[in-house]
C-alpha atoms as a PDB file:
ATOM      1  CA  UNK A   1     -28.378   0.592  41.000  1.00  0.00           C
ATOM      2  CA  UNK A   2     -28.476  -1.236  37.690  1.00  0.00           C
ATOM      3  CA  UNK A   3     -28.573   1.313  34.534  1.00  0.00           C
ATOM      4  CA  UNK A   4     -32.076  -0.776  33.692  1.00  0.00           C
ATOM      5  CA  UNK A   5     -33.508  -0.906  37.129  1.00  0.00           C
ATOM      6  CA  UNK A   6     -36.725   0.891  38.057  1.00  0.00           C
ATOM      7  CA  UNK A   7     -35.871   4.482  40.348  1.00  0.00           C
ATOM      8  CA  UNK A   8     -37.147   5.231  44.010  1.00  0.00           C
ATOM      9  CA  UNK A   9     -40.000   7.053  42.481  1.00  0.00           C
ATOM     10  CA  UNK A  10     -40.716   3.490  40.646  1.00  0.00           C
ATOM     11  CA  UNK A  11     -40.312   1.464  43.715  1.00  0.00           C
ATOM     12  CA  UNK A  12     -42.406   3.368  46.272  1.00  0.00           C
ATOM     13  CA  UNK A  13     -45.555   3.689  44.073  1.00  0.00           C
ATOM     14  CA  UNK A  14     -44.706   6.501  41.734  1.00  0.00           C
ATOM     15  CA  UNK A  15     -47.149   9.447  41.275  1.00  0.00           C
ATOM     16  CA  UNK A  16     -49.765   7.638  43.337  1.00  0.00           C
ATOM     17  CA  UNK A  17     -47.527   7.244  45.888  1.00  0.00           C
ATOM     18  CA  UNK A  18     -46.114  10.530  46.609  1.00  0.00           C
ATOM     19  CA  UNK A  19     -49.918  12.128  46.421  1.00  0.00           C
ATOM     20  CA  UNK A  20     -50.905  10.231  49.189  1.00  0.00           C
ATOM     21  CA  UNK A  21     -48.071  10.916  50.877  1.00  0.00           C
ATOM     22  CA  UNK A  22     -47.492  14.177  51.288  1.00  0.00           C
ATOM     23  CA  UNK A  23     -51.338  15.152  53.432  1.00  0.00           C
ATOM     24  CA  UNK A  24     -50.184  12.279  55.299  1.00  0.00           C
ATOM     25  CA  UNK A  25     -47.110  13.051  56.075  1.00  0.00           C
ATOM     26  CA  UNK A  26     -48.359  16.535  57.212  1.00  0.00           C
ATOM     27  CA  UNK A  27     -51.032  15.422  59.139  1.00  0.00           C
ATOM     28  CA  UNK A  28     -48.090  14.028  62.127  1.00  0.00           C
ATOM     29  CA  UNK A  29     -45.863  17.269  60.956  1.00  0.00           C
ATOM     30  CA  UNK A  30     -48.755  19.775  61.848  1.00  0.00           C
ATOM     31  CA  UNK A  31     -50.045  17.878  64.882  1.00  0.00           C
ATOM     32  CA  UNK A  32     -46.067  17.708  66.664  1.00  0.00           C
ATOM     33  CA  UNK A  33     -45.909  20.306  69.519  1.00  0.00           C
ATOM     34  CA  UNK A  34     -42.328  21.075  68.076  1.00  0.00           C
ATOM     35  CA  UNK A  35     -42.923  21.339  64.505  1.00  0.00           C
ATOM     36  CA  UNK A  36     -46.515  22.765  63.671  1.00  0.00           C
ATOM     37  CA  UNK A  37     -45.278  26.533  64.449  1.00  0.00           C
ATOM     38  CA  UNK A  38     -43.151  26.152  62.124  1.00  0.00           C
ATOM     39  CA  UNK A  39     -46.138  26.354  59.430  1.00  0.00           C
ATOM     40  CA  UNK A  40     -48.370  28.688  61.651  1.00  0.00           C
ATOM     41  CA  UNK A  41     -48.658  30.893  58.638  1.00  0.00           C
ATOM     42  CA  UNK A  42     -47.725  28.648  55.480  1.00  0.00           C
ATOM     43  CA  UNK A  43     -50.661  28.058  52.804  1.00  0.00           C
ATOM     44  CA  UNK A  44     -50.779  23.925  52.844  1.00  0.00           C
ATOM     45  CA  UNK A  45     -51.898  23.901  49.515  1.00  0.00           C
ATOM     46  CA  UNK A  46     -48.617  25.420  47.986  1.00  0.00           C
ATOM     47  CA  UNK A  47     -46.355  23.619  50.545  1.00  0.00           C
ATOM     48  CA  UNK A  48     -47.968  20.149  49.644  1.00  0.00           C
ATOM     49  CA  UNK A  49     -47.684  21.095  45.772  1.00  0.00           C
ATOM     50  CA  UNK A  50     -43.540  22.186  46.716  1.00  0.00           C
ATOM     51  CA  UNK A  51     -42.933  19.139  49.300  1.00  0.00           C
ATOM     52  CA  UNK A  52     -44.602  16.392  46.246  1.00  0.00           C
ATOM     53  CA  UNK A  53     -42.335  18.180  43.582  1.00  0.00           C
ATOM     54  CA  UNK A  54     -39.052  18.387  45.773  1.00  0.00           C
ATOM     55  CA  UNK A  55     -40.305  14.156  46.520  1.00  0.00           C
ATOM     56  CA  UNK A  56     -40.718  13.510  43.066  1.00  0.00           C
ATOM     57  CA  UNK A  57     -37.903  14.934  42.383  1.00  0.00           C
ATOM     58  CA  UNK A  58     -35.397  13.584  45.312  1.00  0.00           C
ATOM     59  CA  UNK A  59     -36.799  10.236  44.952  1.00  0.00           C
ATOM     60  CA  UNK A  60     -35.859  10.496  40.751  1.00  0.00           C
ATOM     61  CA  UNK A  61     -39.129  11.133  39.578  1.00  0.00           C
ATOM     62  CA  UNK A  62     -39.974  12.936  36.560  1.00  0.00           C
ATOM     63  CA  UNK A  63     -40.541  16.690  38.060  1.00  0.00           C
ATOM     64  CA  UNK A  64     -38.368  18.884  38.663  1.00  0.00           C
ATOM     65  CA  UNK A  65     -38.664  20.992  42.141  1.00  0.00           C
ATOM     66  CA  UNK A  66     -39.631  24.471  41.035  1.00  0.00           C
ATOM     67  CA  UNK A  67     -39.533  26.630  44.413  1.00  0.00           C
ATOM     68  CA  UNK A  68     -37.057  28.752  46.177  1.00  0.00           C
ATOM     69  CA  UNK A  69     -33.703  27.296  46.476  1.00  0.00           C
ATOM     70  CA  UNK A  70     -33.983  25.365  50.240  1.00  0.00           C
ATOM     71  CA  UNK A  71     -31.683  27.152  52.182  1.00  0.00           C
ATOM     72  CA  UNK A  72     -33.528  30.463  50.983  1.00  0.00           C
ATOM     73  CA  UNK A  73     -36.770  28.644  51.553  1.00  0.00           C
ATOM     74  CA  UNK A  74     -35.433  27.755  55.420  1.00  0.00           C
ATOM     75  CA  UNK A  75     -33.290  30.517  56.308  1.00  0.00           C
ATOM     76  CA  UNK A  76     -33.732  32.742  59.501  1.00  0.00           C
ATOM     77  CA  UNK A  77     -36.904  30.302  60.612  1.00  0.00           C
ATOM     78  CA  UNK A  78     -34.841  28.986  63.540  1.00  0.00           C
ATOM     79  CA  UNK A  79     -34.927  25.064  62.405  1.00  0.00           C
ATOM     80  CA  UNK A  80     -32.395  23.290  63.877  1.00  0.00           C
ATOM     81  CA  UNK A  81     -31.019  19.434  63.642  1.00  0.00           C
ATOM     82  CA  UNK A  82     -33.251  18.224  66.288  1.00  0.00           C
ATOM     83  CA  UNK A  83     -36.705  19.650  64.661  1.00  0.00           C
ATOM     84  CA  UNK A  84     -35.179  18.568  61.202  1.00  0.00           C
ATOM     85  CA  UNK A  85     -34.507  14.643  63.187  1.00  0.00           C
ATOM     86  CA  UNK A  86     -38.595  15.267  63.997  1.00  0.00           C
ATOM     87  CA  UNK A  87     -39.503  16.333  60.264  1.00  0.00           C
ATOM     88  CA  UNK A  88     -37.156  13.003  59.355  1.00  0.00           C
ATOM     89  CA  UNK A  89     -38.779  10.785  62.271  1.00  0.00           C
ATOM     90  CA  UNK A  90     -42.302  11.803  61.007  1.00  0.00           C
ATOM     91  CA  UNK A  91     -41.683  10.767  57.412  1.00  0.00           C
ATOM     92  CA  UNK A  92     -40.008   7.611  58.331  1.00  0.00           C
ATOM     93  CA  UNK A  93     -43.033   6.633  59.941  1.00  0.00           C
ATOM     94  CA  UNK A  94     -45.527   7.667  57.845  1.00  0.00           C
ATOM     95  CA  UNK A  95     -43.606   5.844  55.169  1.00  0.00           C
ATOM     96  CA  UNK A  96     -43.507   2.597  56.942  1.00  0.00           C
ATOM     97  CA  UNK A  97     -47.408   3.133  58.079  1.00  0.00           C
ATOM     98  CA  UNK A  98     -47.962   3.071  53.926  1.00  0.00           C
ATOM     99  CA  UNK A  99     -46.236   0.044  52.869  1.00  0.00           C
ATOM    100  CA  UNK A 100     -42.600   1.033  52.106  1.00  0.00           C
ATOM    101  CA  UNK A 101     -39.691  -1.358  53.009  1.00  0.00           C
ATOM    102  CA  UNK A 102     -37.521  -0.433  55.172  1.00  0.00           C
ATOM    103  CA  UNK A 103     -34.762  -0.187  53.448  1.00  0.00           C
ATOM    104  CA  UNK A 104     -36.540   1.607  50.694  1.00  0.00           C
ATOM    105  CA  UNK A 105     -37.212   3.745  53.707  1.00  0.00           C
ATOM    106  CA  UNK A 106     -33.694   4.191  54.572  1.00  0.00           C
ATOM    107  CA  UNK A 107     -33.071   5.403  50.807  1.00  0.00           C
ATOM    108  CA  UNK A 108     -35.667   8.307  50.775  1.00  0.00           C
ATOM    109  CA  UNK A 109     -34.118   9.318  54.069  1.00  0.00           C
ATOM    110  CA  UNK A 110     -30.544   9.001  52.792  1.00  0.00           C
ATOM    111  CA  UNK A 111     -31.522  11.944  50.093  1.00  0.00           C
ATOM    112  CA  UNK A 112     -33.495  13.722  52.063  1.00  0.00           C
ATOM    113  CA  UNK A 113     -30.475  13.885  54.506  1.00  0.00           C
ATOM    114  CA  UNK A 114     -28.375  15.100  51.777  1.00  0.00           C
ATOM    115  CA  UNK A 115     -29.955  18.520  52.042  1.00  0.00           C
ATOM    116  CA  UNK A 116     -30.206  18.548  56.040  1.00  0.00           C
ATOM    117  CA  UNK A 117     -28.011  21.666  55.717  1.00  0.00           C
ATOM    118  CA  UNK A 118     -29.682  23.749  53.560  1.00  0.00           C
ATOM    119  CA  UNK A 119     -32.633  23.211  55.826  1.00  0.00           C
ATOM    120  CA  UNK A 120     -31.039  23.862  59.107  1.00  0.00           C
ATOM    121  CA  UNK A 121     -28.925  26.732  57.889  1.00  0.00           C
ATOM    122  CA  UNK A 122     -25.276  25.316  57.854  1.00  0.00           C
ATOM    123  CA  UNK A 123     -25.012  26.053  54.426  1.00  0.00           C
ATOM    124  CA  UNK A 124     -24.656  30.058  54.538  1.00  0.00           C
END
């Protein structure tokens, strides 16, 4: 990237962007078979305020994420590389079903990968 050209964040709508995003997003998270468990017991409102600042953030946005280290966050709740290729699969799509190119697309997924395992637990 160009030292004057505009970030991810920029590119995919900023602020705006990642708001809408987010419910979205978790709409197809919480309604997949394989995935909704997972947030049985999680209060959406603080894991949409977490998931926009770890976006904002990842996508080189002006917040920084301010929860529990990931692989804290993750560990012992049995999420392996397959559900984590749903979580991916889900964004992707709801991404594309928004507006965003695919190869900005590519790029969110790209970071988000980068953290694939603190989620899944390969990190300990």
């Amino acid at each position: 990237m160009k030292p004057n050209s505009p970030s991810l964040y920029e590119r995919l709508g900023g602020e705006a962007m990642i708001t809408a995003l987010i419910p979205a997003f978790y709409v197809r998270v919480l309604a997949d078979p394989e995935l909704g468990p997972f947030f049985k017991h999680t209060e959406l409102e603080k894991l949409h305020t977490m998931q926009r600042e770890f976006f904002v953030m990842a996508t080189g946005g002006p917040i920084t994420y301010s929860g529990r280290p990931l692989a804290h966050a993750h560990h012992g709740r049995g999420i392996s590389r397959h559900h984590f290729a749903l979580f991916t699969r889900h964004l992707v799509e709801t991404l594309l079903d928004m507006g965003v190119t695919q190869e900005e697309t590519d790029e969110v997924i790209q970071r988000i990968n980068a953290v694939t395992n603190e989620i899944v637990g390969v990190s300990y």
